[in-house]
Protein backbone atom coordinates (compact mmCIF):
# COMPACT_ATOMS: atom_id res chain seq x y z
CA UNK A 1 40.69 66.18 148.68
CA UNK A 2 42.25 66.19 145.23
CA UNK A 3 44.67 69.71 144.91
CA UNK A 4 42.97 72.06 143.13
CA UNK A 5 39.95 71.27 144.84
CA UNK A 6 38.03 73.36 147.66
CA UNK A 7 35.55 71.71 149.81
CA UNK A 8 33.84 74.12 152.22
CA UNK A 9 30.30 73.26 153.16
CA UNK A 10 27.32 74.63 152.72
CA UNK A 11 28.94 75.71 149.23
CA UNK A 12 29.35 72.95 146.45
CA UNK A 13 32.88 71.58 145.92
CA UNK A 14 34.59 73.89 143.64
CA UNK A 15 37.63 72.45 140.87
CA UNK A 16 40.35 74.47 139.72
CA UNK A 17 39.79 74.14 135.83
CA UNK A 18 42.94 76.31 134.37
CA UNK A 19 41.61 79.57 134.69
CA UNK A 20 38.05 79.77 136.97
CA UNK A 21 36.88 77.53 139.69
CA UNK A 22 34.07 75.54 138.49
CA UNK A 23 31.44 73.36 139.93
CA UNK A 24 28.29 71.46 139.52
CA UNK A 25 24.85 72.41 141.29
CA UNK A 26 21.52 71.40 141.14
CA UNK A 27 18.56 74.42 141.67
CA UNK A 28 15.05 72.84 141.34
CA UNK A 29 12.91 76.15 140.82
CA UNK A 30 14.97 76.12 137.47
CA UNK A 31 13.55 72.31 136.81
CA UNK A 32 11.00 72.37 134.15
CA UNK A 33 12.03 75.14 131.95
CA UNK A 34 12.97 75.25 128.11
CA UNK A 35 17.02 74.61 128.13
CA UNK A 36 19.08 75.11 125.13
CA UNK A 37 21.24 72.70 124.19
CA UNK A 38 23.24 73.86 121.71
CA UNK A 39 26.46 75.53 122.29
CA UNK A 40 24.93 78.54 120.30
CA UNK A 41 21.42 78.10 121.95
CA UNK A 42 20.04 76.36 118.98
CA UNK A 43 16.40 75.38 119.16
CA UNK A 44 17.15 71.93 117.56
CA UNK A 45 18.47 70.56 120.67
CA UNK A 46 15.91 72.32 123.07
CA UNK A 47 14.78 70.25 126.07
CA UNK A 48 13.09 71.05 129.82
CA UNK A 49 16.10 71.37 132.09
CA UNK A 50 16.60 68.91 134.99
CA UNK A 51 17.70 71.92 137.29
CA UNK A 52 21.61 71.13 136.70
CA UNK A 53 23.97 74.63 136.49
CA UNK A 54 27.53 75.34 136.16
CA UNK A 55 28.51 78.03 137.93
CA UNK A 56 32.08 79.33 136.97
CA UNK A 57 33.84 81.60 139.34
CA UNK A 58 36.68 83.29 137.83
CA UNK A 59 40.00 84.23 140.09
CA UNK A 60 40.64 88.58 140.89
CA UNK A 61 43.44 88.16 138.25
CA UNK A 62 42.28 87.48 134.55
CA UNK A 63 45.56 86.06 133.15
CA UNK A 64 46.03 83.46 135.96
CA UNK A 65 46.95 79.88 134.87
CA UNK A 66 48.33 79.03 138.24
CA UNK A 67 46.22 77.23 140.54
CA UNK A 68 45.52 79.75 143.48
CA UNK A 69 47.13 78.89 146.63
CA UNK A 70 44.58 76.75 148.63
């Protein structure tokens, strides 16, 4: 396991990513629904998502830079 890095099953792997843990899942109820693609949620780029999220977990303290001790 790579530092920064916390593997704890059944969660997903989360990655330290300067300042929230971050990680990749995949939900399939949210499969087939309009997705924006756009940073600003243009409708140019619209698409039906494939079910992928991001979830972003941020740490209790805002300003923290540090990887939190693992």
């Amino acid at each position: 396991m790579l530092p920064g890095t916390l593997d704890y099953p059944p969660f997903p792997r989360l990655t330290w990513e300067d300042y929230f843990w971050a990680s990749e899942i995949v939900l399939p109820s949210w499969a087939g629904f309009w997705a924006r693609g756009s940073e600003y949620g243009g409708a140019r780029r619209s698409r039906l998502a494939d079910g992928r999220m991001r979830p972003l977990i941020a740490p209790p303290v805002i300003n923290a830079r540090t990887t939190p001790g693992l």
